[in-house]
C-alpha atoms as a PDB file:
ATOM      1  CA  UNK A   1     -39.481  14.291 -17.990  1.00  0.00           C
ATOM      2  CA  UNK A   2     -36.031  15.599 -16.517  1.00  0.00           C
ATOM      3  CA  UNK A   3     -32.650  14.752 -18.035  1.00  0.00           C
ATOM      4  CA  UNK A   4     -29.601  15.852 -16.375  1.00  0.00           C
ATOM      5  CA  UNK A   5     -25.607  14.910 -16.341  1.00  0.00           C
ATOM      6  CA  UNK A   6     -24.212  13.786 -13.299  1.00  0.00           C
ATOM      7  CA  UNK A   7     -20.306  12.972 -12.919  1.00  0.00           C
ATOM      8  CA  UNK A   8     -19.602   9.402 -11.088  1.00  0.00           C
ATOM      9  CA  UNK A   9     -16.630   7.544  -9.748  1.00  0.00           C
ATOM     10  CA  UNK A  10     -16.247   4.537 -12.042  1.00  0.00           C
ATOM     11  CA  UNK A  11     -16.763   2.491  -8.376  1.00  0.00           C
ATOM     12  CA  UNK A  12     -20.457   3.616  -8.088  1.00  0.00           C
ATOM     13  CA  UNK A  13     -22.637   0.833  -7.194  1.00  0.00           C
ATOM     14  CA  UNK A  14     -25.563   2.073  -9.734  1.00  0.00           C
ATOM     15  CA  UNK A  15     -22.859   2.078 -12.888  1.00  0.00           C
ATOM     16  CA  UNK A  16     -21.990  -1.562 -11.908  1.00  0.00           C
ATOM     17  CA  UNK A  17     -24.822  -3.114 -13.495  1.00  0.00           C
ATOM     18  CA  UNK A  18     -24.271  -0.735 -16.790  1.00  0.00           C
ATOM     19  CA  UNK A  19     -20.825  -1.724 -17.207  1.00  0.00           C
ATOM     20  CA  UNK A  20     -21.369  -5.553 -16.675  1.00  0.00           C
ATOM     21  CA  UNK A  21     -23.874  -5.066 -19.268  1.00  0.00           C
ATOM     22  CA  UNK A  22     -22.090  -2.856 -21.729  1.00  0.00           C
ATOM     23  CA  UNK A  23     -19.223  -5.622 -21.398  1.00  0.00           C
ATOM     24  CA  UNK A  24     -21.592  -8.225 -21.830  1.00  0.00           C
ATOM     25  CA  UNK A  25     -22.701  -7.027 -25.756  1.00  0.00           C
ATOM     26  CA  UNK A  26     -19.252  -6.575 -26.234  1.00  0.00           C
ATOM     27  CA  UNK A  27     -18.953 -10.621 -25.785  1.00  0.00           C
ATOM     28  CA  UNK A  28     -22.053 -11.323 -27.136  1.00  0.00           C
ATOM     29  CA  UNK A  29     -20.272  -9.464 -30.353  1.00  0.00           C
ATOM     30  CA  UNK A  30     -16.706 -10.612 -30.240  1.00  0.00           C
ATOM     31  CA  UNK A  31     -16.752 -13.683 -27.871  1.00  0.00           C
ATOM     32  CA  UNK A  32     -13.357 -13.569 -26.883  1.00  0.00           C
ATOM     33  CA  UNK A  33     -11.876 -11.745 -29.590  1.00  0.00           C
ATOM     34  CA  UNK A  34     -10.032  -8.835 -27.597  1.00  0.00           C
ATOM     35  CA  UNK A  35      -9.656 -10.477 -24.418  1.00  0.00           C
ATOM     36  CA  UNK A  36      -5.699 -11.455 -25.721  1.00  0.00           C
ATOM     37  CA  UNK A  37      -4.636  -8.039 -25.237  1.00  0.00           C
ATOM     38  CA  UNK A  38      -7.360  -6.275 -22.979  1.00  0.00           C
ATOM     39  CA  UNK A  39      -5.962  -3.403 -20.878  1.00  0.00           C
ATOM     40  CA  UNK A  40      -6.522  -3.008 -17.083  1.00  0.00           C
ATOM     41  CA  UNK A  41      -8.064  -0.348 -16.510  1.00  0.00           C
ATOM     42  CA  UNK A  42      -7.602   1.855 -13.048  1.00  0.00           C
ATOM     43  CA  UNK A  43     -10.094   4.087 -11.741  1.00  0.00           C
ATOM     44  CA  UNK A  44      -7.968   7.006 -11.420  1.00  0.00           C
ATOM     45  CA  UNK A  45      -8.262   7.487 -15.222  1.00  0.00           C
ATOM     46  CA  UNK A  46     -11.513   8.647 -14.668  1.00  0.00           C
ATOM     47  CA  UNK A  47     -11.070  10.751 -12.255  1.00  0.00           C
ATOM     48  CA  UNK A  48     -11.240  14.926 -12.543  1.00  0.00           C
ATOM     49  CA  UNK A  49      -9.163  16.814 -13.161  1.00  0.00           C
ATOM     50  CA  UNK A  50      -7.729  14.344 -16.033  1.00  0.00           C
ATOM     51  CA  UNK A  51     -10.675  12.151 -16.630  1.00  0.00           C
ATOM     52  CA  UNK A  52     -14.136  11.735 -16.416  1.00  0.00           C
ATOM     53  CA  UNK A  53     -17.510   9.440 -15.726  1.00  0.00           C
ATOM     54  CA  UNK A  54     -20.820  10.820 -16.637  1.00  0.00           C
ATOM     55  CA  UNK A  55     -24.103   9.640 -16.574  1.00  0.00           C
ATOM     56  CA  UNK A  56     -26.661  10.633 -18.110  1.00  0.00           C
ATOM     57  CA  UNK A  57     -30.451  10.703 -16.136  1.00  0.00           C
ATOM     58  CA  UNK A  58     -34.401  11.336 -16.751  1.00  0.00           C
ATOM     59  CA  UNK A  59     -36.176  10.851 -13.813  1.00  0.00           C
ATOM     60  CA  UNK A  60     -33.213   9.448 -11.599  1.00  0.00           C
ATOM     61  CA  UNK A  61     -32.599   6.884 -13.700  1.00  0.00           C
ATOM     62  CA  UNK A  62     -29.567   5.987 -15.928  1.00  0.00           C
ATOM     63  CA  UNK A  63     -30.600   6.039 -19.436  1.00  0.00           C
ATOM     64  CA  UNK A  64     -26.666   6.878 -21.033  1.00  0.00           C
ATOM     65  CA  UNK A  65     -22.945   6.636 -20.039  1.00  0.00           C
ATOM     66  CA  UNK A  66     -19.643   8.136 -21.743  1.00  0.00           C
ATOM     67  CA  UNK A  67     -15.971   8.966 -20.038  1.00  0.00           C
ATOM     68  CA  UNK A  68     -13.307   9.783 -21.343  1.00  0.00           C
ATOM     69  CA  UNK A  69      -9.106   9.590 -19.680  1.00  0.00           C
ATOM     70  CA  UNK A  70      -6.124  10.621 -20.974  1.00  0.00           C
ATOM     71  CA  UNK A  71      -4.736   9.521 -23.861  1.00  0.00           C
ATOM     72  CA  UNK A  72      -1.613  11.963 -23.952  1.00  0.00           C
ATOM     73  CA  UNK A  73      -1.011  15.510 -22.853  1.00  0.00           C
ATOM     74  CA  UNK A  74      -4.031  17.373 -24.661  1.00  0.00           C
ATOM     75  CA  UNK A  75      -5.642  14.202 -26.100  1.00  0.00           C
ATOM     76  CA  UNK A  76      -8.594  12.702 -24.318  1.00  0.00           C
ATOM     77  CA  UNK A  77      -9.766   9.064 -24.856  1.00  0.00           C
ATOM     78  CA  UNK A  78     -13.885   8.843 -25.234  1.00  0.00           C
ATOM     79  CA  UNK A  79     -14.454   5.174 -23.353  1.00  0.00           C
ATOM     80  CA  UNK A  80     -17.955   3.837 -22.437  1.00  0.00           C
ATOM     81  CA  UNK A  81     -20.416   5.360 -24.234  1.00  0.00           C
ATOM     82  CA  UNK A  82     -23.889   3.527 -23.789  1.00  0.00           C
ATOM     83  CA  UNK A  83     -27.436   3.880 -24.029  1.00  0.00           C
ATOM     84  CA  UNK A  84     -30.227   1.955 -22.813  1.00  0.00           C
ATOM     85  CA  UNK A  85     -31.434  -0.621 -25.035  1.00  0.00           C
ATOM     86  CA  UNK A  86     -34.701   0.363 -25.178  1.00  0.00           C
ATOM     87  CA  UNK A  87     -33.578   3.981 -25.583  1.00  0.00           C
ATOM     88  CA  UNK A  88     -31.474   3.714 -28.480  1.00  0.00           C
ATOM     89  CA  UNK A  89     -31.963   5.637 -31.908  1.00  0.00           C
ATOM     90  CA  UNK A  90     -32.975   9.086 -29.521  1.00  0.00           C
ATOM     91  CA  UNK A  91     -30.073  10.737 -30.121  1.00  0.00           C
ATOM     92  CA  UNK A  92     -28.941  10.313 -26.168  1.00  0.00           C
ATOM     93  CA  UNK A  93     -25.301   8.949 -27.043  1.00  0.00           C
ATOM     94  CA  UNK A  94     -24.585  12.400 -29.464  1.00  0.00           C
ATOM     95  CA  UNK A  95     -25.773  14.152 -26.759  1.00  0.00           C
ATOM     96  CA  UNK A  96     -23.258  12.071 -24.836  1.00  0.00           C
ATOM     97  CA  UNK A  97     -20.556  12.977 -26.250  1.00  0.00           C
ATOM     98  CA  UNK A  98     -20.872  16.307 -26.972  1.00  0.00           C
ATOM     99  CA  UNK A  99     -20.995  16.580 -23.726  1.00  0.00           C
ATOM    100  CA  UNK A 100     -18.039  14.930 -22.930  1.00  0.00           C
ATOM    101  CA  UNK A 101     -16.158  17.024 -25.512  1.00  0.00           C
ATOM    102  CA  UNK A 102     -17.547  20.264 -24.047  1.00  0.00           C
ATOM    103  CA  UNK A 103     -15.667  19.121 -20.750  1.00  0.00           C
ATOM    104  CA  UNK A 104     -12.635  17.877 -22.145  1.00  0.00           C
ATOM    105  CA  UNK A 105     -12.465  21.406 -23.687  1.00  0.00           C
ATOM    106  CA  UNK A 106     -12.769  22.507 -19.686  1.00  0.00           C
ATOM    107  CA  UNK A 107     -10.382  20.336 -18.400  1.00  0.00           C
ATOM    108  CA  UNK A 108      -7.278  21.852 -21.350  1.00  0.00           C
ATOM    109  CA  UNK A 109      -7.633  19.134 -24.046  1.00  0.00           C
ATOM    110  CA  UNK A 110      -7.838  20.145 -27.450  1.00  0.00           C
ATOM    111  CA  UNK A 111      -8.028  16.450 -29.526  1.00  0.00           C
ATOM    112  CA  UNK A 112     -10.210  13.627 -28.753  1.00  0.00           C
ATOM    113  CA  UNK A 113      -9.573  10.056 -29.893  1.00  0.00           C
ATOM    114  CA  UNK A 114     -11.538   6.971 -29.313  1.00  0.00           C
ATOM    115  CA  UNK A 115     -11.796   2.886 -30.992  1.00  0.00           C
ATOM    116  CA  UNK A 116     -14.691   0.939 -31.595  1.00  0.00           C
ATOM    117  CA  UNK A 117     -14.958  -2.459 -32.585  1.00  0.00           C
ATOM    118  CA  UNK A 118     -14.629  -3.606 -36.202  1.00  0.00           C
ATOM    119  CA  UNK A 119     -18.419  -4.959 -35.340  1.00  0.00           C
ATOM    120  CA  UNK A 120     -20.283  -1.812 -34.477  1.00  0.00           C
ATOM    121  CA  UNK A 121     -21.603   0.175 -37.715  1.00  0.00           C
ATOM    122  CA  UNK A 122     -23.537   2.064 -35.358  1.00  0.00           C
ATOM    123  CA  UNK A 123     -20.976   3.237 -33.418  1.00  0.00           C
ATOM    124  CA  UNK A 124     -19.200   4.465 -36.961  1.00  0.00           C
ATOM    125  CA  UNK A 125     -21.983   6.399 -37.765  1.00  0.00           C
ATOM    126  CA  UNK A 126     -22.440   8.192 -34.391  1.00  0.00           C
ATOM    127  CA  UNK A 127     -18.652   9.235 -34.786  1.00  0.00           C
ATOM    128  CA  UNK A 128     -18.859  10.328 -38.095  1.00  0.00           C
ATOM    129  CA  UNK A 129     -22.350  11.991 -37.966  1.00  0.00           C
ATOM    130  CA  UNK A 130     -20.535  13.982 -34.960  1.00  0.00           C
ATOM    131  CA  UNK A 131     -17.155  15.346 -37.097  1.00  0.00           C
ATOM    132  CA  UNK A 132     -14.990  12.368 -36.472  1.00  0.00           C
ATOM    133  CA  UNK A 133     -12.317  11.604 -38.812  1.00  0.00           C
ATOM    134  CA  UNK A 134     -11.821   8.187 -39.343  1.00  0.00           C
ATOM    135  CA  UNK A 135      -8.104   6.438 -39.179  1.00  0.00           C
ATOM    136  CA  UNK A 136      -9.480   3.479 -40.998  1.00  0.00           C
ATOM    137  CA  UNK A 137     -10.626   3.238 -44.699  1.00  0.00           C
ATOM    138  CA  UNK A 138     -14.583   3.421 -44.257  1.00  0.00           C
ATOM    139  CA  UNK A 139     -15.109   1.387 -47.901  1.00  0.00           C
ATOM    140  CA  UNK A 140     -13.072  -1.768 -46.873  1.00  0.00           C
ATOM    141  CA  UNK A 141     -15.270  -4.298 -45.086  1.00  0.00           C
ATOM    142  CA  UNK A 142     -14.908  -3.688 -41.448  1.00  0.00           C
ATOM    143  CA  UNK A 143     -14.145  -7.250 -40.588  1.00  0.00           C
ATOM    144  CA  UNK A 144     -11.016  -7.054 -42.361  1.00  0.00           C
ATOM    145  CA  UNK A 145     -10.019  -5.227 -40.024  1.00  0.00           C
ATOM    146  CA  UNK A 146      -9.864  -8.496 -37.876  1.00  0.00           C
ATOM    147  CA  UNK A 147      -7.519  -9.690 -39.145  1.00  0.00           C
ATOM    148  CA  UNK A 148      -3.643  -9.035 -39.209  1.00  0.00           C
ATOM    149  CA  UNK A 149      -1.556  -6.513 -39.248  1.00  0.00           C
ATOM    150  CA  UNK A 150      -4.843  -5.039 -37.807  1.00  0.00           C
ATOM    151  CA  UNK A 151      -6.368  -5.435 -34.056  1.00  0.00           C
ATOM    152  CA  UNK A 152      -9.768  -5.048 -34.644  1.00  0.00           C
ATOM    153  CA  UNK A 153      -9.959  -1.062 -33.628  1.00  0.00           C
ATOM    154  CA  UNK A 154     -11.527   1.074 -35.637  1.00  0.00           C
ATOM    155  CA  UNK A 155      -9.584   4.463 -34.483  1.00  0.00           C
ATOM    156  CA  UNK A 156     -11.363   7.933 -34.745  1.00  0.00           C
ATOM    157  CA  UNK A 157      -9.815  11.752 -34.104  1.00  0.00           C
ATOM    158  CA  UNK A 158     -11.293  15.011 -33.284  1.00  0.00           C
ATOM    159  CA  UNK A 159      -9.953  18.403 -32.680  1.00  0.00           C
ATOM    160  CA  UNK A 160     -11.853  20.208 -30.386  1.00  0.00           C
ATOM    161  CA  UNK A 161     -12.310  23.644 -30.792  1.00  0.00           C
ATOM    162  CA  UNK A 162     -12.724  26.120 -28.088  1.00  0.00           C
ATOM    163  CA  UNK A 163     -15.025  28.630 -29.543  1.00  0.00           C
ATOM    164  CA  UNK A 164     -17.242  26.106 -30.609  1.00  0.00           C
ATOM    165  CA  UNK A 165     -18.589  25.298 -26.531  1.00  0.00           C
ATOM    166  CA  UNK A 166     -17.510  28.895 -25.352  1.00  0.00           C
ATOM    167  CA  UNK A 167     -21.386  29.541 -25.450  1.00  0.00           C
ATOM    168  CA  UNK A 168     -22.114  26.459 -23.326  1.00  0.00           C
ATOM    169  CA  UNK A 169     -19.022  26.722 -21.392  1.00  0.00           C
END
């Protein structure tokens, strides 16, 4: 059993079918609840040098996704990170994004930042199991956070430190 990155162009024919699915559990947990302010998204944003697709492989087949774009000048924005259904609880969406942070390091940023939905516990604990600092007050019931003055984004940050992928660099 071989597992390997490989970058992709957010246009790849194999990630189609990922994507529609990873945007279909998002409805299937919030309906329509963020499609009032939904941001386009252009392909360019995940494109090198700024940005970037990966997936994840064993075998040839994609079992994990993560990318991240710019958010400002040294932040990076983790977007997309998925895992197989069937594959879940491995620890292949950590390994995700420690890979993506290793290559944001590459590519100059030094912070991450990401959202998840008010809706995804699991999600929460990835971040936090992998040294995310939550924006958010972690003992108020998430779906408060539904409802005004808040959107529904749960907002995480991360510095990244240099020394820490210099090994794996």
């Amino acid at each position: 059993m071989s597992e390997q990155f490989r970058d992709v162009s957010p246009e790849d024919a194999d990630l189609q079918p990922i994507i529609d699915g990873l945007f279909g559990e998002y409805a299937a947990r919030y309906g329509d609840y963020f499609s009032k302010d939904a941001e386009v998204e252009l392909t360019q944003w995940y494109l090198a040098p700024q940005g970037l697709l990966i997936v994840l492989e064993r075998d040839g087949e994609i079992i994990a996704t993560g990318a991240y774009k710019p958010f400002d000048e040294r932040t990076a924005e983790i977007k997309r990170i998925w895992t197989n259904k069937a594959l879940r609880q491995q620890g292949l969406a950590a390994s995700v994004v420690q890979e993506l942070e290793r290559r944001a390091v590459l590519a100059g940023y030094s912070q991450i930042y990401l959202t998840t939905g008010f809706r995804q516990p699991e999600a929460v604990r990835l971040y936090i199991s992998q040294g995310y600092q939550p924006q958010f007050d972690l003992d108020r019931d998430p779906e408060e956070y539904s409802q005004p003055p808040f959107d529904g984004r749960l907002r995480f940050t991360k510095t990244l430190v240099r020394e820490a992928f210099s090994k794996t660099a």
